[in-house]
C-alpha atoms as a PDB file:
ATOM      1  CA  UNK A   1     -17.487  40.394  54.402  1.00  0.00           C
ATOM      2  CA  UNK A   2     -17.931  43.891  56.168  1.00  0.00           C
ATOM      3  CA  UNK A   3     -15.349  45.095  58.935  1.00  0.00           C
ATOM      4  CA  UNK A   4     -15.672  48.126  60.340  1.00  0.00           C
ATOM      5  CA  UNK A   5     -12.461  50.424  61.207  1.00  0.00           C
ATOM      6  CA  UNK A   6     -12.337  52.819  63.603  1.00  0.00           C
ATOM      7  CA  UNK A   7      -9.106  54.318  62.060  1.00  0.00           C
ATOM      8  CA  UNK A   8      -7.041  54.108  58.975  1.00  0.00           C
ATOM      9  CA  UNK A   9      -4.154  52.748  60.807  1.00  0.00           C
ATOM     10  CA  UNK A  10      -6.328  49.516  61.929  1.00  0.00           C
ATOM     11  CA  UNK A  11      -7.830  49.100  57.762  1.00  0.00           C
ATOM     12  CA  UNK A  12      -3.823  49.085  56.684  1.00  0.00           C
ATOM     13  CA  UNK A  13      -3.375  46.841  59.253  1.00  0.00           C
ATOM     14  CA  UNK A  14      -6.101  44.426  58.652  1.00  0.00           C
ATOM     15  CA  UNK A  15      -5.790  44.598  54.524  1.00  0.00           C
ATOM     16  CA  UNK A  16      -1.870  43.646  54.699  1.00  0.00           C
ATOM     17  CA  UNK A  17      -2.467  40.753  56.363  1.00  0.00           C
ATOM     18  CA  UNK A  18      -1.373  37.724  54.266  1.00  0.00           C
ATOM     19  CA  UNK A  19      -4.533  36.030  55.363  1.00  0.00           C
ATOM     20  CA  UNK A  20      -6.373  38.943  53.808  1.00  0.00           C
ATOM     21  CA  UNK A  21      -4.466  38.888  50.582  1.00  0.00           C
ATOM     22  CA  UNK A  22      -4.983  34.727  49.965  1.00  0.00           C
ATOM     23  CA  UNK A  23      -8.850  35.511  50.701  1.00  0.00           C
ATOM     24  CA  UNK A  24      -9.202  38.474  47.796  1.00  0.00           C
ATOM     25  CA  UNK A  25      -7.179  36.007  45.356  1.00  0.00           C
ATOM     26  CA  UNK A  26      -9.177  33.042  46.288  1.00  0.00           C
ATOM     27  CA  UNK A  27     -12.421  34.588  45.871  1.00  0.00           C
ATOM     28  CA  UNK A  28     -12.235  37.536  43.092  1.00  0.00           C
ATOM     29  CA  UNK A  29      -8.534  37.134  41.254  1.00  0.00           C
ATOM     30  CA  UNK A  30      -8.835  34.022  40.907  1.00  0.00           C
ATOM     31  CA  UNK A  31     -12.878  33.840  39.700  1.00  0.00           C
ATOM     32  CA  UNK A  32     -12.033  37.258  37.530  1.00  0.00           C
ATOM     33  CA  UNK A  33      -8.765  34.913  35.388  1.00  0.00           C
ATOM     34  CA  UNK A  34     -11.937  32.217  35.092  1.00  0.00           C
ATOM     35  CA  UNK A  35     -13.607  34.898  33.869  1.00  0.00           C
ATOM     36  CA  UNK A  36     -11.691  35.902  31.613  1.00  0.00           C
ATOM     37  CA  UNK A  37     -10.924  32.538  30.342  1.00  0.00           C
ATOM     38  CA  UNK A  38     -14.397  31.424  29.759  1.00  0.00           C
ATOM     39  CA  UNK A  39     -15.587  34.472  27.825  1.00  0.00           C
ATOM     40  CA  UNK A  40     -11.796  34.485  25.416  1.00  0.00           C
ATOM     41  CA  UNK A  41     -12.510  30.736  24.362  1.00  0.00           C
ATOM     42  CA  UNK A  42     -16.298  31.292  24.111  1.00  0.00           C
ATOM     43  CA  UNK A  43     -15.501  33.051  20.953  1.00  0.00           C
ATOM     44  CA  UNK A  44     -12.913  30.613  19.422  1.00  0.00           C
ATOM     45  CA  UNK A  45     -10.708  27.804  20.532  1.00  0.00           C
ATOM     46  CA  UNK A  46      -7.280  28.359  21.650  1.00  0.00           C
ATOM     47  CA  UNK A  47      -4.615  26.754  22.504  1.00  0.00           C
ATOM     48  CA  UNK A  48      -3.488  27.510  25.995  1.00  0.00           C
ATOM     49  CA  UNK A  49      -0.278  29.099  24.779  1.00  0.00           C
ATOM     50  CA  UNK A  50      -2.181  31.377  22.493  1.00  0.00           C
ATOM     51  CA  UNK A  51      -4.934  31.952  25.644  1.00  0.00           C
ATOM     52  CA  UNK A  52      -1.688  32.687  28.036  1.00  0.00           C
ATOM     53  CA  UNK A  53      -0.369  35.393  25.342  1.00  0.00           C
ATOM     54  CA  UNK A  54      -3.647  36.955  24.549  1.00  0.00           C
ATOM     55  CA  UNK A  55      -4.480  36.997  28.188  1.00  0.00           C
ATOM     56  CA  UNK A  56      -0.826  37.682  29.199  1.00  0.00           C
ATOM     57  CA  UNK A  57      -1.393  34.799  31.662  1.00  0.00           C
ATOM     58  CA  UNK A  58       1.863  32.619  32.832  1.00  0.00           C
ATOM     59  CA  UNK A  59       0.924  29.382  30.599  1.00  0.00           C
ATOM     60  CA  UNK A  60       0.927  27.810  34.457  1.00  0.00           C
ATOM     61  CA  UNK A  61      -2.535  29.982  34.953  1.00  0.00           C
ATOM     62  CA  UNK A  62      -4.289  29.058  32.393  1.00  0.00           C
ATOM     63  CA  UNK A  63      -4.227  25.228  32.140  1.00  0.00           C
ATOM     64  CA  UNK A  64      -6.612  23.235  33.725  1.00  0.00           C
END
């Protein structure tokens, strides 16, 4: 996605949009958690309380 600004005022405005904020979580916060998940239990199992405390993850986040 590229935007172009002509001021800082209008990249404040456009990046405190809630629209803006649900697309960044959607597609990197939410792919980063994966992430993070994936490469924790690649080494060993856990359970998803233990992956929630390592991670310090609400258990909520980190079950499937």
């Amino acid at each position: 996605m590229r935007v172009r600004f002509g001021t800082e005022e209008e990249y404040d405005t456009f990046f405190s949009r809630d629209e803006v904020n649900v697309l960044i979580r959607d597609l990197v916060t939410d792919k980063f958690a994966i992430s993070l998940i994936t490469m924790l239990l690649g080494k060993k199992p856990h359970s998803i309380r233990e992956t929630s405390d390592i991670l310090h993850f609400v258990p909520a986040e980190t079950a499937p």
